[in-house]
Every structure is written in structure tokens, then in C-alpha cells.
Protein backbone atom coordinates (compact mmCIF):
# COMPACT_ATOMS: atom_id res chain seq x y z
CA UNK A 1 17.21 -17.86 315.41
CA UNK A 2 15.10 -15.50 313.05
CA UNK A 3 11.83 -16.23 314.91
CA UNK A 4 13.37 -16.21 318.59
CA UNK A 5 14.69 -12.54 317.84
CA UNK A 6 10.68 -11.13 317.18
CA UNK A 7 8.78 -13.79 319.22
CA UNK A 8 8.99 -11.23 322.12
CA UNK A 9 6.39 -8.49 322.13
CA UNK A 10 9.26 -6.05 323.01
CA UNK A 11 11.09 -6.65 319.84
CA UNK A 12 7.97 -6.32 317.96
CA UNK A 13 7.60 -2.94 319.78
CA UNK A 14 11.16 -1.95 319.53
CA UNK A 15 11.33 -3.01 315.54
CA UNK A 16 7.62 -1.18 314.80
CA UNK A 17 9.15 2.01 316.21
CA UNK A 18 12.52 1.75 314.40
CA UNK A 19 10.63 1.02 311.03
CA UNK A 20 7.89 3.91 311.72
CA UNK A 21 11.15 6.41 312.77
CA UNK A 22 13.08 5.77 309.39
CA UNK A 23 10.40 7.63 307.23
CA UNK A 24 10.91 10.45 309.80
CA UNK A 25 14.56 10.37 309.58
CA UNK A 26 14.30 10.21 306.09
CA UNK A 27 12.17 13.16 305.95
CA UNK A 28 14.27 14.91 308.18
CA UNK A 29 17.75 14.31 305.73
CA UNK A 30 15.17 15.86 303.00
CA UNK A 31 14.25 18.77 304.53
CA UNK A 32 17.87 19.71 305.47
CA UNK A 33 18.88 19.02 302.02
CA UNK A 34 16.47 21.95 300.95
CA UNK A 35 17.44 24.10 303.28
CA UNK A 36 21.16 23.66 302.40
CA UNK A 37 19.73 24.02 298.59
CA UNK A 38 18.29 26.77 299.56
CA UNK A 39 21.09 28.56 301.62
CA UNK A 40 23.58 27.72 298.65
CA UNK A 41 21.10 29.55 295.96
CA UNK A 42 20.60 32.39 298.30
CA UNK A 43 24.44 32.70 298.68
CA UNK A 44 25.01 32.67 294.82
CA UNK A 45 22.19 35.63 294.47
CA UNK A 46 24.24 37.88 297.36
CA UNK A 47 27.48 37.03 295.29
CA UNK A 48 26.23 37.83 291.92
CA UNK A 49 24.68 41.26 293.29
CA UNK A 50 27.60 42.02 295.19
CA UNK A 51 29.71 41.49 292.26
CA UNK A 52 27.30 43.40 289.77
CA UNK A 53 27.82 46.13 292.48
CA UNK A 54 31.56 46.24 292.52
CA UNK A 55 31.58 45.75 288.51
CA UNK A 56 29.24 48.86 288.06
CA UNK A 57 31.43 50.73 290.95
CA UNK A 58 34.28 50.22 289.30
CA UNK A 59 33.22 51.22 285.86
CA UNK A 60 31.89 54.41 287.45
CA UNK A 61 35.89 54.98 288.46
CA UNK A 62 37.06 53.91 285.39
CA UNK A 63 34.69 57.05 283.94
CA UNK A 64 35.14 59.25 286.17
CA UNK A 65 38.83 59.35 285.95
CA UNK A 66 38.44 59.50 282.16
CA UNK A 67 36.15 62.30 282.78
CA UNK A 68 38.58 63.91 284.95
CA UNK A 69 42.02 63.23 282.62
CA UNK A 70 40.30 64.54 279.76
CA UNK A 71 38.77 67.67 281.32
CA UNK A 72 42.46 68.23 282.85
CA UNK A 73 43.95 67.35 279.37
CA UNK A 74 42.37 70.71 278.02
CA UNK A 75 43.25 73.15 279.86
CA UNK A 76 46.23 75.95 279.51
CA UNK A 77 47.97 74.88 282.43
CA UNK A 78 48.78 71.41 281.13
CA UNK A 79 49.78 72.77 277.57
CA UNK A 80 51.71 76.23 278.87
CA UNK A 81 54.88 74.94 280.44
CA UNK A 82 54.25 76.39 284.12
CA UNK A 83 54.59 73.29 286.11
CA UNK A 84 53.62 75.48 289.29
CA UNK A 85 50.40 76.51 287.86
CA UNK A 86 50.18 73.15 286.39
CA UNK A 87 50.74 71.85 290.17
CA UNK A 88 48.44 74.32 291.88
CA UNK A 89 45.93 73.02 289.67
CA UNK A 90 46.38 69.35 290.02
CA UNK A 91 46.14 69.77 293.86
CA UNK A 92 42.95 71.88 293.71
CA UNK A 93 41.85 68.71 291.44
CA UNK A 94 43.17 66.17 294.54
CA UNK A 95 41.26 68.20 297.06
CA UNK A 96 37.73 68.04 295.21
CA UNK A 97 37.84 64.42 294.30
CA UNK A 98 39.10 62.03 297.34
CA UNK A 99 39.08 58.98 295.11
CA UNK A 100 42.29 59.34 294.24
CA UNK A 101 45.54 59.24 295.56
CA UNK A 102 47.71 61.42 293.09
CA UNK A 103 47.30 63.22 289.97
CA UNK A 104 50.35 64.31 287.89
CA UNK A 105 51.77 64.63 284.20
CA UNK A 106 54.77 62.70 282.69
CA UNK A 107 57.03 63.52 280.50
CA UNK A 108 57.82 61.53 276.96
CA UNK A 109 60.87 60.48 278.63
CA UNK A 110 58.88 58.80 281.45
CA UNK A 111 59.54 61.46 284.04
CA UNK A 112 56.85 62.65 286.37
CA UNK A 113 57.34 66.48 285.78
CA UNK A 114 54.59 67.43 288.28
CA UNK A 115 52.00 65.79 290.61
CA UNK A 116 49.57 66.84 292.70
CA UNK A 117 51.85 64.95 295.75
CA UNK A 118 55.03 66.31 295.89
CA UNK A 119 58.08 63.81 295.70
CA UNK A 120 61.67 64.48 296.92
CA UNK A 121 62.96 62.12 294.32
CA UNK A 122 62.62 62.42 290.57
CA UNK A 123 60.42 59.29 289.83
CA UNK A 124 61.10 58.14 286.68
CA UNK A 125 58.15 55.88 284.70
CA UNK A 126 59.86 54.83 281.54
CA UNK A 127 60.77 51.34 282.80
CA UNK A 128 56.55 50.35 283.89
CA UNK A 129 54.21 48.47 281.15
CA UNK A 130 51.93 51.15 281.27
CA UNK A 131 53.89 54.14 280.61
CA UNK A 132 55.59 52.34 277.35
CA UNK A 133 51.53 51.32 276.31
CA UNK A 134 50.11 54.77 277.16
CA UNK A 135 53.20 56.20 274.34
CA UNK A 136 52.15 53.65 271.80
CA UNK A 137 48.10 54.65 272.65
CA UNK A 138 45.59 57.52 270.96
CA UNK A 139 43.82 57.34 274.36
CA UNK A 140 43.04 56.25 277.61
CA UNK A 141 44.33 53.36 279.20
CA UNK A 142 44.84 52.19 283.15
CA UNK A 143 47.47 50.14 284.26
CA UNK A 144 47.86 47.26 286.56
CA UNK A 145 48.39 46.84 290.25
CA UNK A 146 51.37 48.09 291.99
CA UNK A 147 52.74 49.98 295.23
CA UNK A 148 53.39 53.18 293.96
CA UNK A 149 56.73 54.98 294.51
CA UNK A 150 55.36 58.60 295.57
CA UNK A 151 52.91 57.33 298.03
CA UNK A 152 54.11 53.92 298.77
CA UNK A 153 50.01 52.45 298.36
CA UNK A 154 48.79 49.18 296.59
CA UNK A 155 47.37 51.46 293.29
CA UNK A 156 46.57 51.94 289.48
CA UNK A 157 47.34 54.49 287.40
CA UNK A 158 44.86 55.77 284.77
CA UNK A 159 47.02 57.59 281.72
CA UNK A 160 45.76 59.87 279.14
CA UNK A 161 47.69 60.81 275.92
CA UNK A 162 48.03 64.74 276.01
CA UNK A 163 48.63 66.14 272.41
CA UNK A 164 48.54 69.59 270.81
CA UNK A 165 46.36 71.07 267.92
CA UNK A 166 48.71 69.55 265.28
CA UNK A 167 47.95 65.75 267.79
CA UNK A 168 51.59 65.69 268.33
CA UNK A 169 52.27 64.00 271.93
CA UNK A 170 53.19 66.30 274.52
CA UNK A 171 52.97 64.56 277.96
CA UNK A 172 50.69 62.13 279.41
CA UNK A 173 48.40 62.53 282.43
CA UNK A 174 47.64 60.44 284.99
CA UNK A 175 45.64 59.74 287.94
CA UNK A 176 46.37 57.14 290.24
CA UNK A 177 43.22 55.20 292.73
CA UNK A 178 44.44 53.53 295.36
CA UNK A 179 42.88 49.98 295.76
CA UNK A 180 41.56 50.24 299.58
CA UNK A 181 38.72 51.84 299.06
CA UNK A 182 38.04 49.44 296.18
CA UNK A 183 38.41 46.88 298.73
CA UNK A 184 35.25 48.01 300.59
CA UNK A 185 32.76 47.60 297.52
């Protein structure tokens, strides 16, 4: 039956072309498999930039609100006891630098005694992670995610130790960054 089914010149014809297209096909599964090599290495290059990007972005935040904590930590209105002058500042502070959501300063016993955003509510911060870690800490930390009570926004706060001449703890500051515009990096 093996001779009957190429004795025809058609099947000769028909079996020549099959065996001349399978190099073509085969070239054909090649060349896509580069390409799809290709499109996959290109993808990893866009992903390791974008993340390099959003890594250095967010180390730029991380020292800029250290920047800002520490420059607020040393001035007289933070040290004197006027919480409106304290406040007035604080807001000036909010206005210049939109990257964040509230500033404020805490009390040791975890109570925010002023903030750039007004509350109607004492908000007490004993009870979060942070505020027990930024106590126990000689300098800056940031916390972790959370919706924040004052503004109600996905955030993290960054805290700085404030302490007198002597370095006895007085309050803590913080700043909190909301994490939308993090989002966009």
C-alpha cells in the first residue's frame, strides 16, 4: 500500500511541498520564539527601570521628610509650649510642601497635641507600632501602612524624636505621605 500512496505524480507533488513547507514552518516557530525572547527581555528592562525609579523616588521622600522633621524639630515653636504658634507653623509647612498630607507633634502619652489638619476628636497614638518604636528610638523612623484617623487616607507616618539640650524626650514629630501619589511612580 506504501508504493500505491506515491505512485501518483500528485502525491509526489503534494508530499515535495509538505516536506519543502516544514523547514519554513520551522523557521517561522523560531523566529516567533525570538521575538517573544525578545519582548520578555525588553519587559524585564522597563520593570527594572521603573522600579529603580520608584526606589530612588521614594528614598527622595524618605529624605525629604527627614529633612523637613528635623528642620521643624529645631525651632522655638516646637520647644516653647504655644501649640497655636506651633500650629500656624506646621500649616505654613503643609502649604509649601504638597507631598504630604499632615504634619503634627505628639505627645509622650501618644496624643496628637497639634497638627497642621485640625481634628474635632482628640486622636490618641499610644496604641500604633510606630508611636511605641518612635519612644524607644534616638531618631527617625516611618511607620507602616494605614488609613489614618484625621484624614481618613491610605498613609505613613514619618516620626522624629524631639528632645531638649539636656536630650531628654519632649514630643515627637511627624509627617504623614499619603500613598496615592506614590501610586503614580
Amino acid at each position: 500500500m506504501g508504493r500505491h500512496l506515491f505512485s501518483s505524480l500528485r502525491a509526489r507533488l503534494v508530499a515535495l511541498v509538505l516536506l519543502a513547507g516544514i523547514p519554513a514552518f520551522g523557521i517561522l516557530l523560531h523566529s516567533a520564539n525570538v521575538r517573544r525572547q525578545q519582548a520578555v527581555n525588553a519587559a524585564h528592562k522597563e520593570i527594572l527601570a521603573l522600579v529603580r525609579f520608584a526606589a530612588s523616588e521614594t528614598g527622595h521622600l524618605i529624605d525629604s521628610a527627614r529633612s523637613l522633621l528635623v528642620h521643624l524639630a529645631r525651632l522655638p515653636e516646637m520647644h516653647g509650649g504655644d501649640t497655636a504658634a506651633c500650629a500656624a507653623r506646621l500649616s505654613d509647612c503643609l502649604k509649601h510642601d504638597p507631598r504630604f498630607v499632615n504634619i503634627g507633634v505628639i505627645g509622650l502619652d501618644g496624643r496628637v497635641v497639634v497638627s497642621a489638619v485640625p481634628s474635632d476628636e482628640p486622636t490618641d497614638l499610644s496604641g500604633h507600632p510606630f508611636f511605641q518604636a518612635a519612644l524607644e528610638s534616638d531618631g527617625f523612623l516611618f511607620g507602616h501602612y494605614r488609613v489614618g484617623r484625621v484624614m481618613g487616607k491610605p498613609s505613613f507616618n514619618f516620626v522624629l524624636p524631639v528632645r531638649d539640650e539636656a536630650g531628654t524626650l519632649k514630643s515627637l514629630l511627624f509627617a504623614t505621605q499619603e500613598i496615592a501619589p506614590l501610586q503614580s511612580i
